[in-house]
PDB file of N, CA and C in Angstrom:
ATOM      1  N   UNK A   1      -5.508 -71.011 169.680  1.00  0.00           N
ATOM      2  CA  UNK A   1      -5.388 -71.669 170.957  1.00  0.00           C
ATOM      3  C   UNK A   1      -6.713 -71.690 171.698  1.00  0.00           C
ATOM      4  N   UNK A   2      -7.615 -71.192 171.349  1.00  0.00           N
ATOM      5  CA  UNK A   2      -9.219 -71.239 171.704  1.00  0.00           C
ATOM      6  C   UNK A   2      -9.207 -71.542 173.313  1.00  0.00           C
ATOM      7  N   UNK A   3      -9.009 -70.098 173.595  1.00  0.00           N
ATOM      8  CA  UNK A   3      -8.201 -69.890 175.224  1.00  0.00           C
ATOM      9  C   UNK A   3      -9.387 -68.652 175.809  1.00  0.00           C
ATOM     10  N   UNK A   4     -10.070 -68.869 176.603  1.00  0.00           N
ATOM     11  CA  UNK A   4     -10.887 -67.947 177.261  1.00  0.00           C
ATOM     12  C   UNK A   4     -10.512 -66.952 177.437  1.00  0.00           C
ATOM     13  N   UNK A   5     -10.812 -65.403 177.740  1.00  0.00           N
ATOM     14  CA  UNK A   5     -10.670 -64.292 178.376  1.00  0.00           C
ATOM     15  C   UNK A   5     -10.183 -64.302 179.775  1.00  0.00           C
ATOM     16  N   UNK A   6     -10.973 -65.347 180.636  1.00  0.00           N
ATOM     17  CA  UNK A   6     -10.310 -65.099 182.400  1.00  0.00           C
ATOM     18  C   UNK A   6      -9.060 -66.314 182.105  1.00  0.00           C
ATOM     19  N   UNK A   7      -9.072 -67.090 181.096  1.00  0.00           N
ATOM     20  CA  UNK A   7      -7.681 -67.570 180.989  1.00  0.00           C
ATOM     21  C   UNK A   7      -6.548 -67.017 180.514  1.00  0.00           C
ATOM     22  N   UNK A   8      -6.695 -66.645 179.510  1.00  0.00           N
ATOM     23  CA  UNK A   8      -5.673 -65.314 179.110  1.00  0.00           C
ATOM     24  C   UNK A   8      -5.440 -64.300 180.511  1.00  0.00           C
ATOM     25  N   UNK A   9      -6.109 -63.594 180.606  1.00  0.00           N
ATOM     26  CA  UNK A   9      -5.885 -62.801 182.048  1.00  0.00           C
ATOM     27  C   UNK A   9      -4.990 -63.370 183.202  1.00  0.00           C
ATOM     28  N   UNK A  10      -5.123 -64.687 183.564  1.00  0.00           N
ATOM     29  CA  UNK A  10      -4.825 -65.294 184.551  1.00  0.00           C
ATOM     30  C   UNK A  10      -3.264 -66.025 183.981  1.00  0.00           C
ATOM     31  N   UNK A  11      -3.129 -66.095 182.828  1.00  0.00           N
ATOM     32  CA  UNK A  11      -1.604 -66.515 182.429  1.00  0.00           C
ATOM     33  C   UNK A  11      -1.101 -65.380 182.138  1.00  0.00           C
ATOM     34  N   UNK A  12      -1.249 -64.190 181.777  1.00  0.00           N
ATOM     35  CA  UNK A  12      -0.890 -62.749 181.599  1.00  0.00           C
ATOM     36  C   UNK A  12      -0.557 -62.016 183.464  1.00  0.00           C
ATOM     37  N   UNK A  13      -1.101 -62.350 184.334  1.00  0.00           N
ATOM     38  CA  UNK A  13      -0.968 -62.266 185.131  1.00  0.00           C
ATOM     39  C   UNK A  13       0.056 -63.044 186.195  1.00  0.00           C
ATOM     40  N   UNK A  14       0.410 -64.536 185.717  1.00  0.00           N
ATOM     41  CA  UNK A  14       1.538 -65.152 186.282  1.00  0.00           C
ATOM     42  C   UNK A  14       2.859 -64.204 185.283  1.00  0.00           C
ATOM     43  N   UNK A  15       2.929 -64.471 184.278  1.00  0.00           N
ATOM     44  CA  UNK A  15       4.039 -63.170 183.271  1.00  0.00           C
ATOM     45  C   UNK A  15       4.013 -62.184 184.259  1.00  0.00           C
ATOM     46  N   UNK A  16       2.748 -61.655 184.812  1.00  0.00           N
ATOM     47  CA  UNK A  16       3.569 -60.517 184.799  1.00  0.00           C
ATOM     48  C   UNK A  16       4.208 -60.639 186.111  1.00  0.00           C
ATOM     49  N   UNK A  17       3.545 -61.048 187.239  1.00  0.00           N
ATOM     50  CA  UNK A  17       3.844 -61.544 188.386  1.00  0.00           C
ATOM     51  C   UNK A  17       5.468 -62.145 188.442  1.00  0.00           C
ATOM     52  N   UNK A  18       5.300 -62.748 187.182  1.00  0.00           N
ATOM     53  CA  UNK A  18       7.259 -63.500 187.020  1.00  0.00           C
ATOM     54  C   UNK A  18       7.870 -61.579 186.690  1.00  0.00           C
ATOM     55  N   UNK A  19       7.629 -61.237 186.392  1.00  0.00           N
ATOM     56  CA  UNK A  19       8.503 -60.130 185.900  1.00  0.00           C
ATOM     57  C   UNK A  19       9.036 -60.324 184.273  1.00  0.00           C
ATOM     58  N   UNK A  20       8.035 -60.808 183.456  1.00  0.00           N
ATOM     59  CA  UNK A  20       8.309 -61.337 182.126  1.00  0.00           C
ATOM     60  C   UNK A  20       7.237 -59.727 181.020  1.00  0.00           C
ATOM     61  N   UNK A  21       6.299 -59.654 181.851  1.00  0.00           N
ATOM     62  CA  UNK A  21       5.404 -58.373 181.111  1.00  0.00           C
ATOM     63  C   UNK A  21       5.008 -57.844 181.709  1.00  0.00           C
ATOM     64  N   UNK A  22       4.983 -56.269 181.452  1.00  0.00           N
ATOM     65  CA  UNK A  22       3.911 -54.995 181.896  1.00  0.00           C
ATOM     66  C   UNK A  22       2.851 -54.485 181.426  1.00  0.00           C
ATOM     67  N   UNK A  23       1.833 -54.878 182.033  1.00  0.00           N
ATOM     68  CA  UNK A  23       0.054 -54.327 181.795  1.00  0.00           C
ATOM     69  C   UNK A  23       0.402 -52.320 181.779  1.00  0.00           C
ATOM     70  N   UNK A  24      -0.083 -52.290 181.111  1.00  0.00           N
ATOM     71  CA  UNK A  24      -0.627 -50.768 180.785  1.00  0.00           C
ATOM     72  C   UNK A  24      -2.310 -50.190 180.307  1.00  0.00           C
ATOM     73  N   UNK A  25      -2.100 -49.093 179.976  1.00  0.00           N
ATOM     74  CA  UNK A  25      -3.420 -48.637 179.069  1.00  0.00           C
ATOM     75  C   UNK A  25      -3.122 -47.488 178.253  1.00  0.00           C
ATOM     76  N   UNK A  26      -3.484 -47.936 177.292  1.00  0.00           N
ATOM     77  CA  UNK A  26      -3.702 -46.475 176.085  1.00  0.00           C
ATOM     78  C   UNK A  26      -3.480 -45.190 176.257  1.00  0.00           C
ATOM     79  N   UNK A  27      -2.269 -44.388 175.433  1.00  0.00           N
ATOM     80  CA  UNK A  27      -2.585 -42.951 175.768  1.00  0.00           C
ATOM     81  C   UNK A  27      -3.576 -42.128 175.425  1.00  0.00           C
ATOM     82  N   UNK A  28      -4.405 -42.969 174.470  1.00  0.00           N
ATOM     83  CA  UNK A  28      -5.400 -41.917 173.603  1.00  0.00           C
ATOM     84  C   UNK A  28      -6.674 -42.729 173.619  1.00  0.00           C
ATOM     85  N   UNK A  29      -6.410 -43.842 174.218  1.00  0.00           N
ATOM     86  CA  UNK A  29      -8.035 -44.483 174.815  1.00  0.00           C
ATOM     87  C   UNK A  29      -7.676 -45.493 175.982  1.00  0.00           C
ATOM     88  N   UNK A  30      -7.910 -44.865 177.074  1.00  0.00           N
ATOM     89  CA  UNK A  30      -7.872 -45.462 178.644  1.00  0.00           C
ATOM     90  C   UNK A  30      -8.585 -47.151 178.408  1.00  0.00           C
ATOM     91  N   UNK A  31      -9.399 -47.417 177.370  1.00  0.00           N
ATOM     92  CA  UNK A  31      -9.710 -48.270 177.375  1.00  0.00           C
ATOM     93  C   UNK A  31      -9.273 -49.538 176.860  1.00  0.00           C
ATOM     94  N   UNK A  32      -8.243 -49.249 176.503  1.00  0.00           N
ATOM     95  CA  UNK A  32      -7.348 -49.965 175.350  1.00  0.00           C
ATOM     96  C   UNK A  32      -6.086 -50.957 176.335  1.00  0.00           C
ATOM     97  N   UNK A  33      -5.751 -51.711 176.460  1.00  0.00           N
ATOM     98  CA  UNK A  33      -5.109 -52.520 177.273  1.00  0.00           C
ATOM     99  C   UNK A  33      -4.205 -53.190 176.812  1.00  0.00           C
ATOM    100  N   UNK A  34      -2.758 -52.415 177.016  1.00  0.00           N
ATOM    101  CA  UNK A  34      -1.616 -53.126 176.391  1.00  0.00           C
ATOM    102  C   UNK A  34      -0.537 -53.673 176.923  1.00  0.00           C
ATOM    103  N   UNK A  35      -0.006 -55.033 176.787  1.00  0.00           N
ATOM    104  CA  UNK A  35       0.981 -55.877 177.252  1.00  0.00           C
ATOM    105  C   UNK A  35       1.939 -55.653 176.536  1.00  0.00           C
ATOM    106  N   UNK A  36       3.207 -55.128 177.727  1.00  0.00           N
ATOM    107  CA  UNK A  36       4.793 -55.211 177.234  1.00  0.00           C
ATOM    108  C   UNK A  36       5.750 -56.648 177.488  1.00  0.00           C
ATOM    109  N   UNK A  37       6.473 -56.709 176.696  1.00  0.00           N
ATOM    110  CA  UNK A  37       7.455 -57.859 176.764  1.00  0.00           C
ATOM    111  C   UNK A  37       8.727 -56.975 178.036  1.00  0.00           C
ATOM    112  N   UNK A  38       8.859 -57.174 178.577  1.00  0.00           N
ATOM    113  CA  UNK A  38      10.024 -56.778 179.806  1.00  0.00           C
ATOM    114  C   UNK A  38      11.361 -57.189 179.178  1.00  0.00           C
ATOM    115  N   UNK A  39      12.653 -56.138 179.341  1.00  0.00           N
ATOM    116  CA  UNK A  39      13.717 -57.350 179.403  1.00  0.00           C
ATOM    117  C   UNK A  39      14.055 -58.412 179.640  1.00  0.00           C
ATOM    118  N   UNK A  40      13.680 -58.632 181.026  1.00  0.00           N
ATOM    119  CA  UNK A  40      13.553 -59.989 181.316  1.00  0.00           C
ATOM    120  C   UNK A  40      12.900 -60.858 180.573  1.00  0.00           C
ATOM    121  N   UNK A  41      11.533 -60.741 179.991  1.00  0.00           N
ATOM    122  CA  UNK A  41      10.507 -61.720 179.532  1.00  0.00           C
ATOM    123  C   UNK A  41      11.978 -62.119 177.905  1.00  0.00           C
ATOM    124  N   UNK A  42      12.185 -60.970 177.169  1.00  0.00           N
ATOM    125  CA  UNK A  42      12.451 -61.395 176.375  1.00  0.00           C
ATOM    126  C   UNK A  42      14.130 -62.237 176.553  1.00  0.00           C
ATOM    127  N   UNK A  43      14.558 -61.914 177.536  1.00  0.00           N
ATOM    128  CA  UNK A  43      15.617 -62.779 177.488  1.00  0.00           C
ATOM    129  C   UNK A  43      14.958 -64.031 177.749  1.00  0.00           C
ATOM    130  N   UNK A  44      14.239 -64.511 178.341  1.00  0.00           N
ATOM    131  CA  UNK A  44      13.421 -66.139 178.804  1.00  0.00           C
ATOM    132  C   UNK A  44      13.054 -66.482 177.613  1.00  0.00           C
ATOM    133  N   UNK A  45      12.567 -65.203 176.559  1.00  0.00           N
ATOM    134  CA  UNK A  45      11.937 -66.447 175.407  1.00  0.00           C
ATOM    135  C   UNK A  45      13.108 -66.513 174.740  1.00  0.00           C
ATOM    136  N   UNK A  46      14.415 -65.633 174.731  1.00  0.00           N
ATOM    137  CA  UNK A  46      15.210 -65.948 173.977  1.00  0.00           C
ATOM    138  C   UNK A  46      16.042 -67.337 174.423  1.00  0.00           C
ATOM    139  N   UNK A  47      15.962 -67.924 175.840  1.00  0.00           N
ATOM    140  CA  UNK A  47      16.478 -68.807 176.171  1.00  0.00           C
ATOM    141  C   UNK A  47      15.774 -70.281 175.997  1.00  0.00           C
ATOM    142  N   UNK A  48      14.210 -69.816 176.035  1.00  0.00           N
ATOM    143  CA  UNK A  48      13.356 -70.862 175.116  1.00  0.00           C
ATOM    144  C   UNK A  48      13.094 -70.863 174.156  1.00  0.00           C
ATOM    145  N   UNK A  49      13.657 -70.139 173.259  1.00  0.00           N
ATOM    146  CA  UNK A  49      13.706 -70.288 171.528  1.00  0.00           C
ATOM    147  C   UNK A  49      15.248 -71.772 171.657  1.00  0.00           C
ATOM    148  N   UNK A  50      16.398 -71.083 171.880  1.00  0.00           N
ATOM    149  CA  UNK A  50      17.236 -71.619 172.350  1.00  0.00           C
ATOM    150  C   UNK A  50      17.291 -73.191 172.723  1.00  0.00           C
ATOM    151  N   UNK A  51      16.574 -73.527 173.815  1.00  0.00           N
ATOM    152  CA  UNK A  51      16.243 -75.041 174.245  1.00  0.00           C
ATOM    153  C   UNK A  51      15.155 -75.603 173.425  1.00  0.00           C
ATOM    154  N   UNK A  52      14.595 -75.156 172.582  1.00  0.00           N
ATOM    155  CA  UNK A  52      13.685 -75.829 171.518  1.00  0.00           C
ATOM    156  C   UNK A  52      14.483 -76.089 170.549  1.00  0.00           C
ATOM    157  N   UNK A  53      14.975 -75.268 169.962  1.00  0.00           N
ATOM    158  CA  UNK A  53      16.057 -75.306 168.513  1.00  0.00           C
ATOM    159  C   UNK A  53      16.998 -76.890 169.008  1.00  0.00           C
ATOM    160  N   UNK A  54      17.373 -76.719 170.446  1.00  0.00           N
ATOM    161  CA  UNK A  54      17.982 -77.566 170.359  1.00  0.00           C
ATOM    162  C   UNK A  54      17.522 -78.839 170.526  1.00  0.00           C
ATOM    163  N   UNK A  55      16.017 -78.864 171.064  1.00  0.00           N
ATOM    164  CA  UNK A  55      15.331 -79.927 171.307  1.00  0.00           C
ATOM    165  C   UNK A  55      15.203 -80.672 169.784  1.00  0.00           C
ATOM    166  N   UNK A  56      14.729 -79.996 168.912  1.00  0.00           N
ATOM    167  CA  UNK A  56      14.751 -80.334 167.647  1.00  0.00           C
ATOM    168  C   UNK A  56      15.966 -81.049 166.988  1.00  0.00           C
ATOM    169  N   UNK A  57      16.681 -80.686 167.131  1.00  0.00           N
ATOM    170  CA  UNK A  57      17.770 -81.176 166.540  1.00  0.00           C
ATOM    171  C   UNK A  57      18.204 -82.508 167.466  1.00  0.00           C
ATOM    172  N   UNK A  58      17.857 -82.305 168.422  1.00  0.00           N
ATOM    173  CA  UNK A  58      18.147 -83.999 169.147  1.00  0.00           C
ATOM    174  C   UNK A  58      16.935 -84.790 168.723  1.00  0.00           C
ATOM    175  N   UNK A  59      15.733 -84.286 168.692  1.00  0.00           N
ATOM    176  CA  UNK A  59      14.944 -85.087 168.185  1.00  0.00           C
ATOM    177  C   UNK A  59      15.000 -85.854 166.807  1.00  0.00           C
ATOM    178  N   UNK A  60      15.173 -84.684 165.443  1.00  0.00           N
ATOM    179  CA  UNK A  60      15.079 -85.235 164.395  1.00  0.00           C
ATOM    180  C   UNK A  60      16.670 -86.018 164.023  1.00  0.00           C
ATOM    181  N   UNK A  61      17.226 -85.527 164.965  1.00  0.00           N
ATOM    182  CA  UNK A  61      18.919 -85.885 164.480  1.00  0.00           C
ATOM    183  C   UNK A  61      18.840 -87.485 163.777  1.00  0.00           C
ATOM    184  N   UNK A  62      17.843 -88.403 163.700  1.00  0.00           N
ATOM    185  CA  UNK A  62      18.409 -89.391 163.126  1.00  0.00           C
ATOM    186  C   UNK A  62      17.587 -89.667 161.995  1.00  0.00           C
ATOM    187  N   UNK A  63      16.607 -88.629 161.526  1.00  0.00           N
ATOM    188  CA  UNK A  63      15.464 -88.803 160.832  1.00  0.00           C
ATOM    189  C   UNK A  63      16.217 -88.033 159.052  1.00  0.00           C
ATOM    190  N   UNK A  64      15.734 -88.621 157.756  1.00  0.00           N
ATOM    191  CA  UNK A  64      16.061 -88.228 156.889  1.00  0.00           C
ATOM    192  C   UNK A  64      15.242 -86.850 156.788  1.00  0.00           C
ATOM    193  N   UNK A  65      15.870 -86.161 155.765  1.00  0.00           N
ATOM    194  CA  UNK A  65      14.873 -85.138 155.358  1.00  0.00           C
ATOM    195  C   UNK A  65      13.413 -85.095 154.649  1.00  0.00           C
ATOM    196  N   UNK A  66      13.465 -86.450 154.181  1.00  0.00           N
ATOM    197  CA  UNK A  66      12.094 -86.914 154.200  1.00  0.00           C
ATOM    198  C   UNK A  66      11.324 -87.245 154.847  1.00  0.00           C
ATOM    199  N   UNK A  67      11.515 -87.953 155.749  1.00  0.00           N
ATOM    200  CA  UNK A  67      11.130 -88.024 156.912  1.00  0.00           C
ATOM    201  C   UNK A  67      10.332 -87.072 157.459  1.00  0.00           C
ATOM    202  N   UNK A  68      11.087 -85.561 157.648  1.00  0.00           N
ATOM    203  CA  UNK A  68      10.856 -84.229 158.278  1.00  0.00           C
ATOM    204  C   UNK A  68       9.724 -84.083 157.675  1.00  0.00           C
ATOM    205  N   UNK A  69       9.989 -84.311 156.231  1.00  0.00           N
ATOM    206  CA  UNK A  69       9.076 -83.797 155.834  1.00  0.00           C
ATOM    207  C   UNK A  69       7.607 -84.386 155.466  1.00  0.00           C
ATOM    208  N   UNK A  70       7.816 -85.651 155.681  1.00  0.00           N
ATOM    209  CA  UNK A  70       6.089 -86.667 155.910  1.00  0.00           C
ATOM    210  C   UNK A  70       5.708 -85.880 157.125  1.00  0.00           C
ATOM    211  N   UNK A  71       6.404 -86.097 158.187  1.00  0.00           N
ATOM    212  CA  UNK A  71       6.152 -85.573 159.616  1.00  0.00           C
ATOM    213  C   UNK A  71       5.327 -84.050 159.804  1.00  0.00           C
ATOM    214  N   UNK A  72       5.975 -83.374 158.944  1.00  0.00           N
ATOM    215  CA  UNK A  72       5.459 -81.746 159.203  1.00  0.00           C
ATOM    216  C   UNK A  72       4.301 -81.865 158.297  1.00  0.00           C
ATOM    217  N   UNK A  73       3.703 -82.769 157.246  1.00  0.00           N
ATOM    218  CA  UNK A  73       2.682 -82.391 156.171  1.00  0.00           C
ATOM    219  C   UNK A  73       1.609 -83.767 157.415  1.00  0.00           C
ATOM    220  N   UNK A  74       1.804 -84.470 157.767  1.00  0.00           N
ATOM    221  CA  UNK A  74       1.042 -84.881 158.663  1.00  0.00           C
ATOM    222  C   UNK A  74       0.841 -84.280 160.278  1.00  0.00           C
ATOM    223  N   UNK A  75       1.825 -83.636 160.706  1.00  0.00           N
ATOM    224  CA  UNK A  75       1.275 -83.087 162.008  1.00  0.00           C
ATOM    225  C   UNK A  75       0.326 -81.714 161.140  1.00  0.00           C
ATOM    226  N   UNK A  76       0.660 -81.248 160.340  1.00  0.00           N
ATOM    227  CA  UNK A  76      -0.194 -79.809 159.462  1.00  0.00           C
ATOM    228  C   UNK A  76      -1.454 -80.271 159.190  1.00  0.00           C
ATOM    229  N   UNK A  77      -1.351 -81.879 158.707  1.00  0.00           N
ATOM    230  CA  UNK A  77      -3.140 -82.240 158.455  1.00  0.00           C
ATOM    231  C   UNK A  77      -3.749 -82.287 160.153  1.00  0.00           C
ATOM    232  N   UNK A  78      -3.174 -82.826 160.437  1.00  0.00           N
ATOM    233  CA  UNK A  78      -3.792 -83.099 162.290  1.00  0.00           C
ATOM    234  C   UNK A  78      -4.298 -81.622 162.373  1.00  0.00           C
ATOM    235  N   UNK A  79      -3.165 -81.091 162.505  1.00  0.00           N
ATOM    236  CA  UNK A  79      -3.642 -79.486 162.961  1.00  0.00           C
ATOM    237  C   UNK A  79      -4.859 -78.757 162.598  1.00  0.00           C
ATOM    238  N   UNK A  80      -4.777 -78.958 160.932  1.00  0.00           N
ATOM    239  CA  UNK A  80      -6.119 -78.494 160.206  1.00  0.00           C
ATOM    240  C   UNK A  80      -7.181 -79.079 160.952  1.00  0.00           C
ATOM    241  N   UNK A  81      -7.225 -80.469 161.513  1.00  0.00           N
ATOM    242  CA  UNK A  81      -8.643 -81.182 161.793  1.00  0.00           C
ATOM    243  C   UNK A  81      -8.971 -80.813 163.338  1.00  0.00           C
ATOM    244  N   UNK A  82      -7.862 -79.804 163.749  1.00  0.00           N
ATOM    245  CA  UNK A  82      -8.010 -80.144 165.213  1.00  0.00           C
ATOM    246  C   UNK A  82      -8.893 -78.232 164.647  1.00  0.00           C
ATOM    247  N   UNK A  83      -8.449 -77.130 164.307  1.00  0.00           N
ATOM    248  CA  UNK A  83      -8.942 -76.039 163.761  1.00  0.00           C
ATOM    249  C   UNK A  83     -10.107 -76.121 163.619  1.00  0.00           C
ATOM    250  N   UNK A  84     -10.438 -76.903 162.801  1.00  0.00           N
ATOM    251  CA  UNK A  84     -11.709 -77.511 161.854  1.00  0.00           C
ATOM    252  C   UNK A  84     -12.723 -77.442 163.159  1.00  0.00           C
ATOM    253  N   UNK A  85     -12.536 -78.548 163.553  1.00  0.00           N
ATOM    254  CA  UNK A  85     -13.203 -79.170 164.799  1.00  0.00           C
ATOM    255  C   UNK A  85     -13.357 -78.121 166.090  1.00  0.00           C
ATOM    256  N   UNK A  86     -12.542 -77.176 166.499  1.00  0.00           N
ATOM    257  CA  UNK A  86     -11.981 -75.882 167.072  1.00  0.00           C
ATOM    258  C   UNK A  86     -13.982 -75.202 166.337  1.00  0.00           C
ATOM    259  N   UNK A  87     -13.380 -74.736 165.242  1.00  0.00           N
ATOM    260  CA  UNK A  87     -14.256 -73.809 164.734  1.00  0.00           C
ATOM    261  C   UNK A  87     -15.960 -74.233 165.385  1.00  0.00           C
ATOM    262  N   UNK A  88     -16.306 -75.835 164.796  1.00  0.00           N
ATOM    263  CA  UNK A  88     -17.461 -76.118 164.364  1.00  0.00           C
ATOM    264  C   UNK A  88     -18.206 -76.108 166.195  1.00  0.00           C
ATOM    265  N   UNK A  89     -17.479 -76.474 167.231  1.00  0.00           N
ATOM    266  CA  UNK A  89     -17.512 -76.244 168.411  1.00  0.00           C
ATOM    267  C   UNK A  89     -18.393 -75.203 168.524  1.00  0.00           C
ATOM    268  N   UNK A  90     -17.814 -73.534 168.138  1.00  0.00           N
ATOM    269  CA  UNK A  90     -17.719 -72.429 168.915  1.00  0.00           C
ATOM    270  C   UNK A  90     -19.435 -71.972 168.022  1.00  0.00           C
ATOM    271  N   UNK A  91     -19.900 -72.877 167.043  1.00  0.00           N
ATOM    272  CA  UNK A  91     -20.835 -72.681 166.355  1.00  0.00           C
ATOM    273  C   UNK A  91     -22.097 -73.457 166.890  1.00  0.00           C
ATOM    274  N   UNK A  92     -21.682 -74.057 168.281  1.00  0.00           N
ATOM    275  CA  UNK A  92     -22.932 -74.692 168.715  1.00  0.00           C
ATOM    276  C   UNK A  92     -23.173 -74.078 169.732  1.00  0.00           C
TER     277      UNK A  92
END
């Protein structure tokens, strides 16, 4: 996701602010910085696992299984080129 440090921080910080995760630190190195999933958080992703599964299935509902499957080997090439391109970026 080639996501900055003060961006990570700052979406880790609305979580936690929602009451979705708890910031901590290390028992055996203060320096070490660890994020909990909350009850809460995990019931939300369990309710957005939930509305995706079903998004899917309204989506592909009229598509063959071939179909699915041109679809997933072409969004997978996209992906690779978007990676690719990701990488060659972080090298300039």
């Amino acid at each position: 996701m080639d996501l900055s440090k003060v961006t990570i921080g700052a979406m880790i910080d609305v979580l936690e602010r929602e009451g979705f995760v708890k910031r901590g630190i290390g028992k055996k190195d203060r320096r070490e910085k660890l994020i909990r999933v909350t009850p809460q958080g995990l019931a939300a992703l369990d309710r957005a696992r939930a509305i995706g599964q079903e998004a899917d299935k309204e989506i592909l509902a009229d598509l063959s299984e071939e179909s699915i499957r041109i679809i997933e080997q072409i969004l997978g090439h996209i992906n690779a080129i978007i990676r690719e391109m990701t990488e060659k970026t972080k090298l300039l």
